[in-house]
C-alpha atoms as a PDB file:
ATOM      1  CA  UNK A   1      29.715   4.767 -26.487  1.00  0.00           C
ATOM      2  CA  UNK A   2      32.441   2.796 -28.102  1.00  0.00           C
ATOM      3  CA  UNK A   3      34.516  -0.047 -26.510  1.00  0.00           C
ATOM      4  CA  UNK A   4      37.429   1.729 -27.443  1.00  0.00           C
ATOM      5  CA  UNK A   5      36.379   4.971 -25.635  1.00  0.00           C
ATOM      6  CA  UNK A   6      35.494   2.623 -22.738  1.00  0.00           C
ATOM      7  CA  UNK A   7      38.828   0.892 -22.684  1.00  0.00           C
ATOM      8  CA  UNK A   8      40.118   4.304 -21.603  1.00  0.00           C
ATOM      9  CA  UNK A   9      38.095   4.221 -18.383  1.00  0.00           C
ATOM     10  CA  UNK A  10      38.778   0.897 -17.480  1.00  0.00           C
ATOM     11  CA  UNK A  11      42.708   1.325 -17.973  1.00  0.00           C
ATOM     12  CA  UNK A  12      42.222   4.362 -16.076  1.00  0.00           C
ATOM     13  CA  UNK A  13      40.539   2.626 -13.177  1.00  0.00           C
ATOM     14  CA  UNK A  14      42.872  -0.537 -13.201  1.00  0.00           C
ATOM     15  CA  UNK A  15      45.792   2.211 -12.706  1.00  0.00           C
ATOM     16  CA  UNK A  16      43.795   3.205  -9.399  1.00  0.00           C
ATOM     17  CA  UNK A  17      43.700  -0.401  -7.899  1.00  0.00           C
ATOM     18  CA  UNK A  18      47.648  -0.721  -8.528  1.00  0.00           C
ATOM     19  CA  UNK A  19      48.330   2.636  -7.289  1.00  0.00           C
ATOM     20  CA  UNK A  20      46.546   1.912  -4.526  1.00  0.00           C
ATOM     21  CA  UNK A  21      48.503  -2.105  -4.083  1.00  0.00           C
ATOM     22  CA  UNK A  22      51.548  -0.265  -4.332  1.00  0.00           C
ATOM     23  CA  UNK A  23      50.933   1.908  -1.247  1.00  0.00           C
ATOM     24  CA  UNK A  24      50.255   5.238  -2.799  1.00  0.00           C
ATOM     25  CA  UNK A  25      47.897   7.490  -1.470  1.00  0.00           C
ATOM     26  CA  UNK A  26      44.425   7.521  -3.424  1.00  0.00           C
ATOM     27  CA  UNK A  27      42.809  10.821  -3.835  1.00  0.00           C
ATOM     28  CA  UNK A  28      38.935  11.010  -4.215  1.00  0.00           C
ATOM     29  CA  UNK A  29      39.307  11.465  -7.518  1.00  0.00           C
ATOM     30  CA  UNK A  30      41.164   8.450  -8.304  1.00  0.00           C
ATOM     31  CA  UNK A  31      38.060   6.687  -6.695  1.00  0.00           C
ATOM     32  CA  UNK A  32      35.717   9.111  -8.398  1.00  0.00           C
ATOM     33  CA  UNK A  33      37.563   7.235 -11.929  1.00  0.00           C
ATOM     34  CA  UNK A  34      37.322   3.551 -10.892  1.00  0.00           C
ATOM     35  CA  UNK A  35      33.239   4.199 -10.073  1.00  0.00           C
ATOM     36  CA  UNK A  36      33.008   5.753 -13.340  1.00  0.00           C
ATOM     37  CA  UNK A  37      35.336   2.559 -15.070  1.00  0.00           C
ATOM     38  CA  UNK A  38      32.715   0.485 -13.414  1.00  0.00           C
ATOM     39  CA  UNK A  39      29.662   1.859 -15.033  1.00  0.00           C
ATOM     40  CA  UNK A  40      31.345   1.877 -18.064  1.00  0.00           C
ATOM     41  CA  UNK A  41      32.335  -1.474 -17.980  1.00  0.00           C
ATOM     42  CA  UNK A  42      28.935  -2.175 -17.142  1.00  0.00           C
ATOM     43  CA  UNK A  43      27.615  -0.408 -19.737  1.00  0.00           C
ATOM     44  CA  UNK A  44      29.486  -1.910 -22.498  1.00  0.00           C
ATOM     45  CA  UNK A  45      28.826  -5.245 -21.582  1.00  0.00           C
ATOM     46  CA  UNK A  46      24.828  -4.903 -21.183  1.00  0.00           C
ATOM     47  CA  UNK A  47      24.640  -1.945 -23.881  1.00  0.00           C
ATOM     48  CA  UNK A  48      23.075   1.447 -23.861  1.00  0.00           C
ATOM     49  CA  UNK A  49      20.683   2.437 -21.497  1.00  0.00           C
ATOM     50  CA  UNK A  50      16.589   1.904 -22.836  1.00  0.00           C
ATOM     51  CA  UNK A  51      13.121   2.105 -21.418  1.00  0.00           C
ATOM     52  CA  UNK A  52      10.173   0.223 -22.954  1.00  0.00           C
ATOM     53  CA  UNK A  53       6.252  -0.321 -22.634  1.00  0.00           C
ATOM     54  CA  UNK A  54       5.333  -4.029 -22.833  1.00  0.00           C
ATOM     55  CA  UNK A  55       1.838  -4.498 -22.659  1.00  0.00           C
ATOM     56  CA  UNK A  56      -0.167  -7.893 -21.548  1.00  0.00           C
ATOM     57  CA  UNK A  57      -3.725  -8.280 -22.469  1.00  0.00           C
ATOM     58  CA  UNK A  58      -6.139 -11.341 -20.693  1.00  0.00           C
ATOM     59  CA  UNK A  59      -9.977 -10.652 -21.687  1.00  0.00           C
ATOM     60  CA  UNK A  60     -13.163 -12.614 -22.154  1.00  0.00           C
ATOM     61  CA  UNK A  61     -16.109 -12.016 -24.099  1.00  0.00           C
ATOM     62  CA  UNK A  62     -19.843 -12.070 -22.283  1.00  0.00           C
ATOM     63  CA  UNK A  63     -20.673 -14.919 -24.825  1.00  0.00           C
ATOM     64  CA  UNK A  64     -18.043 -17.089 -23.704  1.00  0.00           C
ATOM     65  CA  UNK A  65     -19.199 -16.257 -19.720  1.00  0.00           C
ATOM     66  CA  UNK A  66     -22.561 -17.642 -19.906  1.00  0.00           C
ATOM     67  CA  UNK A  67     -24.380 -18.261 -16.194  1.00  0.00           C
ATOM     68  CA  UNK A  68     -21.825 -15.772 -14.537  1.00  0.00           C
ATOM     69  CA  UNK A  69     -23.650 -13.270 -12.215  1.00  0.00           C
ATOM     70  CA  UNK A  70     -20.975 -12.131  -9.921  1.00  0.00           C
ATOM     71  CA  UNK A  71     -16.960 -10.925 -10.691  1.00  0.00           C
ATOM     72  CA  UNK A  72     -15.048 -11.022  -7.702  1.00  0.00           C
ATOM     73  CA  UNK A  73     -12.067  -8.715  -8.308  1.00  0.00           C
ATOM     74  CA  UNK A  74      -8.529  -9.401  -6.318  1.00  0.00           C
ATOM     75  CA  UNK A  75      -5.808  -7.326  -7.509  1.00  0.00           C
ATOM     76  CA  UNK A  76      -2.531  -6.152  -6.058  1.00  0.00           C
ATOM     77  CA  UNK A  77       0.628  -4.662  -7.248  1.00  0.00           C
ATOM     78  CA  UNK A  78       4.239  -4.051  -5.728  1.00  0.00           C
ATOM     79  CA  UNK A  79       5.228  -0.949  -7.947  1.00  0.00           C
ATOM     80  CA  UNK A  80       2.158   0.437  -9.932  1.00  0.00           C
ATOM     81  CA  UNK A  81      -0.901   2.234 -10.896  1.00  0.00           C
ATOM     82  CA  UNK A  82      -4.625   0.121 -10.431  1.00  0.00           C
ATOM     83  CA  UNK A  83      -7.325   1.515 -12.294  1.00  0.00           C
ATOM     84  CA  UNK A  84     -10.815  -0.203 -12.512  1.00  0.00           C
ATOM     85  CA  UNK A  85     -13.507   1.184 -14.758  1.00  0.00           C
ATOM     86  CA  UNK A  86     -16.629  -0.372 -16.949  1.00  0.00           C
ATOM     87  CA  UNK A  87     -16.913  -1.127 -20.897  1.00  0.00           C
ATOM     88  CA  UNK A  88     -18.807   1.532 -22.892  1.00  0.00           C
ATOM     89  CA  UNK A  89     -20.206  -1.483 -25.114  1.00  0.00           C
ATOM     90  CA  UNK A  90     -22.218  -4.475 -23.727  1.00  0.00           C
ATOM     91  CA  UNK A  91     -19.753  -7.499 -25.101  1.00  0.00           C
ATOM     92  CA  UNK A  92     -16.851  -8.167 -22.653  1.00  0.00           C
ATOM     93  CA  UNK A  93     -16.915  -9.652 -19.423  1.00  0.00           C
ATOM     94  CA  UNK A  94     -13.388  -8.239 -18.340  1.00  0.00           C
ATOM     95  CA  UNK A  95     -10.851  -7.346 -19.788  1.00  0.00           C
ATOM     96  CA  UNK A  96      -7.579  -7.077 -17.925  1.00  0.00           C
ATOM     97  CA  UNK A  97      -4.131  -5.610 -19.070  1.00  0.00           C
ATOM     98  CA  UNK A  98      -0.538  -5.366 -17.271  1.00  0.00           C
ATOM     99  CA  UNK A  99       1.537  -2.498 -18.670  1.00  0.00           C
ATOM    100  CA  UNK A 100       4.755  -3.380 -17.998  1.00  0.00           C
ATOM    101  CA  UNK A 101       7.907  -0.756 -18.401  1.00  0.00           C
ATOM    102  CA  UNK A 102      11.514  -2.990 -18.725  1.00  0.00           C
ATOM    103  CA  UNK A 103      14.268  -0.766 -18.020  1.00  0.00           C
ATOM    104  CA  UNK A 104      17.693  -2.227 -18.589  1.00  0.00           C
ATOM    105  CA  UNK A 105      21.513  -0.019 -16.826  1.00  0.00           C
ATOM    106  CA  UNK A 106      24.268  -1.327 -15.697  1.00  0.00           C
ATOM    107  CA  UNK A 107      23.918  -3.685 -12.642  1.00  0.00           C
ATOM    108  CA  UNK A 108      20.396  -3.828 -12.652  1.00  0.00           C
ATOM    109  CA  UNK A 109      18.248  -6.275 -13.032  1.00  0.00           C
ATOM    110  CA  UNK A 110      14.609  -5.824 -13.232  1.00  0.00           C
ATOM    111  CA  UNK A 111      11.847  -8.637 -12.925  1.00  0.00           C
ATOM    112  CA  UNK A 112       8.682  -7.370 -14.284  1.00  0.00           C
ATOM    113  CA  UNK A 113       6.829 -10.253 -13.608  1.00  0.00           C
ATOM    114  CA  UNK A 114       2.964 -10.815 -13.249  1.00  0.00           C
ATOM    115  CA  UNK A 115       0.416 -13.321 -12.918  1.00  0.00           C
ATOM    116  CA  UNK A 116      -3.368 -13.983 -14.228  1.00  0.00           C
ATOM    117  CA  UNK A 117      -5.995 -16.717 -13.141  1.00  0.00           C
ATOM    118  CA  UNK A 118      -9.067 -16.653 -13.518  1.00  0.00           C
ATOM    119  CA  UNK A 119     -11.585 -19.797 -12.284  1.00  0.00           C
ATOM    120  CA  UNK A 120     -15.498 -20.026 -11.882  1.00  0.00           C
ATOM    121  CA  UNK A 121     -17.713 -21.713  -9.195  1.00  0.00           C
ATOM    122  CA  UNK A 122     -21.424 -21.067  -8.473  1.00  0.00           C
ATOM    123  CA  UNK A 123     -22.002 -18.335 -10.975  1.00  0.00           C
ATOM    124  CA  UNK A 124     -19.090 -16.188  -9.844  1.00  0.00           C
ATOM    125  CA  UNK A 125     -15.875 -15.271 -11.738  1.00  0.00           C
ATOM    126  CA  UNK A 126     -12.950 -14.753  -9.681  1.00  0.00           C
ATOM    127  CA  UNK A 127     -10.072 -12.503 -11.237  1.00  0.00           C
ATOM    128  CA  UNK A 128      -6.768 -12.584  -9.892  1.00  0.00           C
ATOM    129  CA  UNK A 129      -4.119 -10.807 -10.688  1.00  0.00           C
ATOM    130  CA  UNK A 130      -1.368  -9.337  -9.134  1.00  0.00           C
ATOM    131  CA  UNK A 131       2.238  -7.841 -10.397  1.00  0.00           C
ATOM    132  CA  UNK A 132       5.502  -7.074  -8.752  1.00  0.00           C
ATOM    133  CA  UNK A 133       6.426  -3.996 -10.886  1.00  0.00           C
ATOM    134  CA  UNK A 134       3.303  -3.047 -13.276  1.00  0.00           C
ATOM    135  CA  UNK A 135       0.339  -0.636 -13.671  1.00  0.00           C
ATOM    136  CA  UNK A 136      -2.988  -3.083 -14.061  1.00  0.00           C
ATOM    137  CA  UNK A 137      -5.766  -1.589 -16.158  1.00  0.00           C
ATOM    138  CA  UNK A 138      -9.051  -3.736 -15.555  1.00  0.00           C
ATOM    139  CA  UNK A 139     -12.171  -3.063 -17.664  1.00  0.00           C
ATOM    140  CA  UNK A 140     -15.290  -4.875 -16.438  1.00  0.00           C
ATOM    141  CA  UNK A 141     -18.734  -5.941 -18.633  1.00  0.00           C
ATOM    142  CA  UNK A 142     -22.297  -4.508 -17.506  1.00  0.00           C
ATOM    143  CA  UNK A 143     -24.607  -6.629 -15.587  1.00  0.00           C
ATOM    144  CA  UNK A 144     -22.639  -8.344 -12.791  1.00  0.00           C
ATOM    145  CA  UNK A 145     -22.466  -7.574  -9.252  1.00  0.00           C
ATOM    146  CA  UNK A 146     -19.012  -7.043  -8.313  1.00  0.00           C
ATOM    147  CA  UNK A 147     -16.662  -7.214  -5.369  1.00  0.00           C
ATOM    148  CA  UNK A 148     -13.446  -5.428  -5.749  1.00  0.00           C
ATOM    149  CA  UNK A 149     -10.013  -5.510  -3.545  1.00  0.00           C
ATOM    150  CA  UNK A 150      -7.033  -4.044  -4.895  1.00  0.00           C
ATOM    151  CA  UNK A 151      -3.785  -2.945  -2.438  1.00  0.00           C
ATOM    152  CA  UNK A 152      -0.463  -1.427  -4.168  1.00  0.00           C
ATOM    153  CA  UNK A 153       2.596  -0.430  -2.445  1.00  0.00           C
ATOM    154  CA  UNK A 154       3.635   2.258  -4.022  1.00  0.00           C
ATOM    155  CA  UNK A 155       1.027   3.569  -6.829  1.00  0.00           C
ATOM    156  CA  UNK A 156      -2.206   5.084  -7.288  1.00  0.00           C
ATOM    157  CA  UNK A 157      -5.495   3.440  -7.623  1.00  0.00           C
ATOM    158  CA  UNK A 158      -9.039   4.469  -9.060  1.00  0.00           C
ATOM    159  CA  UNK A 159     -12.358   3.139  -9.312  1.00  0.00           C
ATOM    160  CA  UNK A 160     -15.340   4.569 -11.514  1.00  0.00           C
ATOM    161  CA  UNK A 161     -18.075   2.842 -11.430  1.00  0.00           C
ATOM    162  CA  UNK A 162     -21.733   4.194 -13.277  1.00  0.00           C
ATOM    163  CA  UNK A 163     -25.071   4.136 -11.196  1.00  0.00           C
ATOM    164  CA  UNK A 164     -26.615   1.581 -13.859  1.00  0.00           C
ATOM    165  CA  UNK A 165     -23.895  -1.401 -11.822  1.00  0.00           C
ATOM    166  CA  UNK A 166     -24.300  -2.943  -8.904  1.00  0.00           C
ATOM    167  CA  UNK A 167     -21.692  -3.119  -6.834  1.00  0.00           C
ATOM    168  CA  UNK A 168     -20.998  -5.378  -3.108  1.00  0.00           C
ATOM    169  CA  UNK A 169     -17.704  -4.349  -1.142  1.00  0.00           C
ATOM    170  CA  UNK A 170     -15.066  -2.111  -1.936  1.00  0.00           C
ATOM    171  CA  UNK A 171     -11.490  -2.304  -0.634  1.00  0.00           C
ATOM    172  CA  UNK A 172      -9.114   0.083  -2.120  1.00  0.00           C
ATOM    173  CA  UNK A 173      -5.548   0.388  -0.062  1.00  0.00           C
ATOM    174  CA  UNK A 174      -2.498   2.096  -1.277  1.00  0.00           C
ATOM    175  CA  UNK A 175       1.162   2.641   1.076  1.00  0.00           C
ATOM    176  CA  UNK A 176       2.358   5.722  -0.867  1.00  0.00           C
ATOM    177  CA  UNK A 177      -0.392   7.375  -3.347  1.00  0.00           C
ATOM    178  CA  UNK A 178      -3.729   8.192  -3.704  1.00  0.00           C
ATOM    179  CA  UNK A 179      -6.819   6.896  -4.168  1.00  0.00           C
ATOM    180  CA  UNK A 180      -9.858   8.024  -5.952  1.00  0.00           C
ATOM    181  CA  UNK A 181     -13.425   6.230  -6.337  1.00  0.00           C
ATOM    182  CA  UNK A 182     -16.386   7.488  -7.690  1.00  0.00           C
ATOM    183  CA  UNK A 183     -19.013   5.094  -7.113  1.00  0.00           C
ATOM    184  CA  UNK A 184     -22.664   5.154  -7.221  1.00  0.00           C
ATOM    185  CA  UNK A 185     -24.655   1.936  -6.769  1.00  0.00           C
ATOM    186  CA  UNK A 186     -27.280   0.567  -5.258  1.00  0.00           C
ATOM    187  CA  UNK A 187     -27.588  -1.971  -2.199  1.00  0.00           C
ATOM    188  CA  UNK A 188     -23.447  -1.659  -1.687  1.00  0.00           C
ATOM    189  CA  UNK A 189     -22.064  -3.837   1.224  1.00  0.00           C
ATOM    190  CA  UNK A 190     -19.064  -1.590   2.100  1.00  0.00           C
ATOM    191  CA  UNK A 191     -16.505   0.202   1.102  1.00  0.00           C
ATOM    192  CA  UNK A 192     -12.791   0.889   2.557  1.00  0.00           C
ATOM    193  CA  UNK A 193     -10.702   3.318   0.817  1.00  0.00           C
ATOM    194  CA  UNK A 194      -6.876   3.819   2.725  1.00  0.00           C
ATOM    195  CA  UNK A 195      -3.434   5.265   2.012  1.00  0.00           C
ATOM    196  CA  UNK A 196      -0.826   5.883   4.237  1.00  0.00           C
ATOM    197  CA  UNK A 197       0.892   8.549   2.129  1.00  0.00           C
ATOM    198  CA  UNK A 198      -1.696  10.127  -0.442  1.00  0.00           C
ATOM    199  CA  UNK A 199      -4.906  11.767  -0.887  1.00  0.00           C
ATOM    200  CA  UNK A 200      -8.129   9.709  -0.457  1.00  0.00           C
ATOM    201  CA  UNK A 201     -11.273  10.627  -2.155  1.00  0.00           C
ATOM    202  CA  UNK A 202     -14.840   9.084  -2.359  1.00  0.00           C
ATOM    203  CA  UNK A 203     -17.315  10.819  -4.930  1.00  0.00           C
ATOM    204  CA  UNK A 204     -20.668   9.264  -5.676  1.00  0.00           C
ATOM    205  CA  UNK A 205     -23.799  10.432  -7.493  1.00  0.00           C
ATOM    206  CA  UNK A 206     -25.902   7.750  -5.618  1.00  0.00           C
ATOM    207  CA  UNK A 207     -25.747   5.666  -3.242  1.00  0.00           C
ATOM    208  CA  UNK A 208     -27.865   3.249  -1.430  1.00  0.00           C
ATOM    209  CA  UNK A 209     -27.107   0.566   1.494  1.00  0.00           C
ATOM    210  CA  UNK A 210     -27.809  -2.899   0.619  1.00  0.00           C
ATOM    211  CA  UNK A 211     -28.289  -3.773   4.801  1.00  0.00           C
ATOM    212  CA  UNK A 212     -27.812  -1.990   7.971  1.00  0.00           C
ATOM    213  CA  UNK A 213     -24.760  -0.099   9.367  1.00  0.00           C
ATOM    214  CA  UNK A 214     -22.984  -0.576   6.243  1.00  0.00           C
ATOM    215  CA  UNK A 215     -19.630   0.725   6.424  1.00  0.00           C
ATOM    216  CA  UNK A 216     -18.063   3.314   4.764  1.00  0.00           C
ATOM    217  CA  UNK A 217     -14.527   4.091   6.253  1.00  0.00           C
ATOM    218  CA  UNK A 218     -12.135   6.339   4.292  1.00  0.00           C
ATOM    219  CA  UNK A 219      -8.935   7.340   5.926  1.00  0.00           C
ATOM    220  CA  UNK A 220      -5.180   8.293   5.279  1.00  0.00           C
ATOM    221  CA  UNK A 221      -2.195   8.841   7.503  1.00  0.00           C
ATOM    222  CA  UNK A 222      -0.518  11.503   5.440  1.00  0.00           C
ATOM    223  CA  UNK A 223      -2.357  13.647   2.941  1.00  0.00           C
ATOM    224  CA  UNK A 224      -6.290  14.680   2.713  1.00  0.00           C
ATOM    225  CA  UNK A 225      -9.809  13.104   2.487  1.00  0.00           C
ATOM    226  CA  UNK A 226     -12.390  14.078   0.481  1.00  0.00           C
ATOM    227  CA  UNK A 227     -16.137  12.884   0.698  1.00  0.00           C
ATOM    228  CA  UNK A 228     -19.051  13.953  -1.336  1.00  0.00           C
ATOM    229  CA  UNK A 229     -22.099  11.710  -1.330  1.00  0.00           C
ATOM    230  CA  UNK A 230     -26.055  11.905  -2.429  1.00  0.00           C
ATOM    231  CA  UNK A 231     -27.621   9.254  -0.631  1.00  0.00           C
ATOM    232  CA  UNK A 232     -30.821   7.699  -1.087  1.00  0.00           C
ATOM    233  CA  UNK A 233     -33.593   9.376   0.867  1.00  0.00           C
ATOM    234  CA  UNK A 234     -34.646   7.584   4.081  1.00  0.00           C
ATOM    235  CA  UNK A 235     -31.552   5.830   4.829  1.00  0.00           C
ATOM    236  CA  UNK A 236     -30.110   5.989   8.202  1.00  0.00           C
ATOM    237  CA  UNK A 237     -26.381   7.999   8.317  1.00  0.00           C
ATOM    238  CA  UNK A 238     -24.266   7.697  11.422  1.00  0.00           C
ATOM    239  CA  UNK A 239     -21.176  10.449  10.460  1.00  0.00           C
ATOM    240  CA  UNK A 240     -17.922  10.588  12.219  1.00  0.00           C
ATOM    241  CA  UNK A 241     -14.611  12.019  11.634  1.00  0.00           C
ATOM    242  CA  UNK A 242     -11.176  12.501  13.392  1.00  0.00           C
ATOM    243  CA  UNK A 243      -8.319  14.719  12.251  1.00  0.00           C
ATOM    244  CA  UNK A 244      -4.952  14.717  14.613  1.00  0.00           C
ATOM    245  CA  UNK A 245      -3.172  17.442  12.563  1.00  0.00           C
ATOM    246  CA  UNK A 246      -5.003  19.535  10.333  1.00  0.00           C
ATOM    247  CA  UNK A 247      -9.131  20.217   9.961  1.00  0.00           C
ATOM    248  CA  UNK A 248     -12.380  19.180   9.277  1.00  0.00           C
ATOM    249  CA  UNK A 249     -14.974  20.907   7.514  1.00  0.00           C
ATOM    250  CA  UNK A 250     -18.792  19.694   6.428  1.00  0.00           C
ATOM    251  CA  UNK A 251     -21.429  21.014   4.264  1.00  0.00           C
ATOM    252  CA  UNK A 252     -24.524  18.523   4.850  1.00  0.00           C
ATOM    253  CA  UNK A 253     -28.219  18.628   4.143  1.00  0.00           C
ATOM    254  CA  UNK A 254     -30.709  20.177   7.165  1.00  0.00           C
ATOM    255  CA  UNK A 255     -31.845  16.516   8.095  1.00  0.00           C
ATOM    256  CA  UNK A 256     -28.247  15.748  10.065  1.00  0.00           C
ATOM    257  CA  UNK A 257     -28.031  16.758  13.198  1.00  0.00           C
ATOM    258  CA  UNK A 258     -24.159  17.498  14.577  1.00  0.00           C
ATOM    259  CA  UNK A 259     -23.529  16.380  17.988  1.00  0.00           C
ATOM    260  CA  UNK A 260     -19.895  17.129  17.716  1.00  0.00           C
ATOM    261  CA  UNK A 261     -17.807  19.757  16.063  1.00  0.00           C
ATOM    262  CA  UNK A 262     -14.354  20.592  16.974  1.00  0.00           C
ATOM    263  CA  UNK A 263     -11.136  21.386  15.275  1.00  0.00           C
ATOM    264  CA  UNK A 264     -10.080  17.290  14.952  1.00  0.00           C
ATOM    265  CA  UNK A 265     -13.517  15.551  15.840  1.00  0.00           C
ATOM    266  CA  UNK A 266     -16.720  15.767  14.190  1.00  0.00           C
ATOM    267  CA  UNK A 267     -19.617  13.760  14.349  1.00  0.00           C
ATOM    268  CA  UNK A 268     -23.537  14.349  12.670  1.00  0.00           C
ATOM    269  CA  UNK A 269     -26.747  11.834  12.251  1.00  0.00           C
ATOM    270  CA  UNK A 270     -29.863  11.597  10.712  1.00  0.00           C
ATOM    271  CA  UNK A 271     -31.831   9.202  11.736  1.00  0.00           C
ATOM    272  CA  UNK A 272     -30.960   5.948  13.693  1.00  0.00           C
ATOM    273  CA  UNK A 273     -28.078   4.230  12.315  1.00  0.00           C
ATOM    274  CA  UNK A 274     -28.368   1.740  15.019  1.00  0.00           C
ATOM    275  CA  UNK A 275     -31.997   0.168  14.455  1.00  0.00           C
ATOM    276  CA  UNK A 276     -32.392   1.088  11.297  1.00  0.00           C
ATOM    277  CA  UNK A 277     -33.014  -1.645   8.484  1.00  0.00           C
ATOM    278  CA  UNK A 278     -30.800   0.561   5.549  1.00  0.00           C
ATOM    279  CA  UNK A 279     -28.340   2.379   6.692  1.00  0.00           C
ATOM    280  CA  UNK A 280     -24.427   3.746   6.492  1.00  0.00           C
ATOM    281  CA  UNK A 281     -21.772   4.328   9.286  1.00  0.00           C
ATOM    282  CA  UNK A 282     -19.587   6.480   7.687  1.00  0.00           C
ATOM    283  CA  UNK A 283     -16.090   7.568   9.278  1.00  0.00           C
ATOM    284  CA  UNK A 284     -13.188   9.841   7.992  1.00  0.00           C
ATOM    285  CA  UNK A 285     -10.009   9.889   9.444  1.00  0.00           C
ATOM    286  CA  UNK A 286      -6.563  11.385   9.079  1.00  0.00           C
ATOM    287  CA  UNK A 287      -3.106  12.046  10.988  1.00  0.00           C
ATOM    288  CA  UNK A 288      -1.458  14.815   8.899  1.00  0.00           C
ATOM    289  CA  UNK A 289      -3.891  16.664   6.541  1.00  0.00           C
ATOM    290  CA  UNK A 290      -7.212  17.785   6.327  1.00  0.00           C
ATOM    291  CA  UNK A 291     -11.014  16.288   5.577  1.00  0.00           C
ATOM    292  CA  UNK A 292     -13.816  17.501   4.071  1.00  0.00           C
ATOM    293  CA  UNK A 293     -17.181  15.752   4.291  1.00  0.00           C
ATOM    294  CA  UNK A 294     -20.322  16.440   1.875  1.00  0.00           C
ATOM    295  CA  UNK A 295     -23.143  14.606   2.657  1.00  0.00           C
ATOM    296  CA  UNK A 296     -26.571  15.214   0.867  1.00  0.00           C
ATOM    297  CA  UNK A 297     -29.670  12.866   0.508  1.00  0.00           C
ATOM    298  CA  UNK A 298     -30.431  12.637  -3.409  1.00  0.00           C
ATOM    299  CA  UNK A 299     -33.682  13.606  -4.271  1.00  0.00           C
END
C-alpha cells in the first residue's frame, strides 16, 4: 500500500474529526472511515503486515555431561505447544529449542521472549526453561532418570517416552488444550496429567511402580480422558473414576474386581493397594466429557 493511497484515508478521517468539532452530525460511516484512517496510518508507519518462524536452539552433548545421572525437567509456557520426546542416537544429553513466531500489525506489539538455564549439583541436571509466547521442543539423551513438569496456558503438550528410560514423576498441566503421554517405564514415582479445556490421554506399553500407592491421577474439566495401561504383573491397582456430565466405560483384565459401577462413578481393584509394597492408585476424573479406562497386566 502506498503512502500516497494512504494519505487519502487519513485526509478522509481528519475531515471526520472537524466535521464532528464543527457540530455536525457523524454518521457510522464517517466513524467506520476514521477506524479505517487509523489502521492505515498504522500500517504505513510500521509497514506491511508479516509472520515469521524464529527458531532458538540450547543443546549439550553426553561427552560434555560427564557424572550426570538424573535430568530434572521444568518447563512452562504462556502461549504454546510443549513436546518432550528422546534422541534416536546415543550422543546428546538434551537438546532444547524455542520456536518462536514474531508477528508484526498495526498497534501491536509482541514480546516473544524466553529464557534457558541450565545448572548441575549432585549428579543431576536441572533444565529450565520457560517462554511467554513460544512452542518448546525438548529432546532428551538415553540413560538418565528423569523428572518432568511442564504447565502451558494455552497450548498442547506431549510426552513419549520408550520402555528402555527410566522415568520418576510426571506433571503435565495445560488451561486450554490437550495433553497426550505415552509412557512406559519402570519403577515411576507418579504421574499427573490435567487440562481444564482439552482432551487428556495416558497410553503406556509398560508400566511398573517404583514404591507403594504410587499415583496416577489424570483428569480434565472440559473434554475426555483416555487411559490404556499394561502393567507389570503382581502389582497392586486401586482404580477409581468420577464423571459429573458424561460416562465412563472400562475394559480390564479378569484379576480386577469392580466394587462400583454407575453412570459417573466407577471404581475396580486387584489386589491390595493399601499394604502392598508396589503398587498404583489410579483415578480419572472429568466435569463435562467422557472417560474411558483400559487396564491390563502385561504379560
Amino acid at each position: 500500500m502506498g503512502v500516497s493511497f494512504a494519505l487519502i484515508f487519513v485526509i478522509a478521517g481528519g475531515a471526520v474529526i472537524l466535521l464532528a468539532l464543527m457540530g455536525h452530525r457523524v454518521r457510522p460511516v464517517d466513524i467506520a472511515l476514521f477506524v479505517i484512517a487509523l489502521l492505515v496510518l498504522g500500517a504505513v508507519s510500521v509497514g506491511p503486515v508479516y509472520s515469521k518462524n524464529q527458531a532458538t536452539t540450547y543443546s549439550a552433548l553426553k561427552n560434555g555431561s560427564s557424572g550426570i545421572t538424573q535430568i530434572d525437567v521444568l518447563t512452562s509456557t504462556s502461549f504454546g505447544s510443549i513436546s518432550i520426546s528422546y534422541s534416536s542416537g546415543n550422543t546428546i544429553a538434551y537438546q532444547v529449542t524455542f520456536n518462536n513466531s514474531v508477528w508484526a500489525f498495526p498497534f501491536v506489539v509482541s514480546s516473544n521472549q524466553h529464557t534457558f538455564s541450565n545448572t548441575t549439583r549432585d549428579g543431576v541436571l536441572f533444565l529450565n526453561a520457560s517462554a511467554t509466547a513460544s512452542s518448546i521442543s525438548i529432546i532428551l539423551g538415553k540413560g538418565y532418570l528423569v523428572n518432568v513438569n511442564a504447565s502451558t496456558d494455552a497450548g498442547s503438550i506431549s510426552l513419549n517416552s520408550p520402555r528402555s528410560e527410566r522415568l520418576g514423576r510426571i506433571f503435565l498441566s495445560t488451561q486450554t488444550g490437550s495433553v497426550d503421554a505415552e509412557i512406559s517405564s519402570s519403577g515411576i514415582l507418579g504421574i499427573r496429567l490435567s487440562s481444564s479445556a482439552g482432551s487428556v490421554n495416558l497410553q503406556s506399553d509398560y508400566l511398573s511402580p517404583g514404591n507403594a500407592r504410587v499415583p496416577i491421577d489424570v483428569s480434565t474439566s472440559a473434554g475426555s480422558v483416555s487411559m490404556s495401561l499394561k502393567i507389570a504383573p503382581t502389582t497392586a491397582v486401586s482404580i477409581g473414576a468420577t464423571d459429573s456430565f458424561g460416562s465412563i466405560s472400562h475394559s480390564l483384565s479378569n484379576q480386577f474386581t469392580v466394587s462400583q459401577d454407575t453412570r459417573n462413578a466407577f471404581h475396580a481393584s486387584a489386589g491390595d493397594a493399601s499394604s502392598a509394597s508396589q503398587s498404583f492408585v489410579i483415578s480419572a476424573s472429568a466435569n463435562v466429557g467422557s472417560v474411558s479406562i483400559n487396564a491390563q497386566f502385561a504379560e
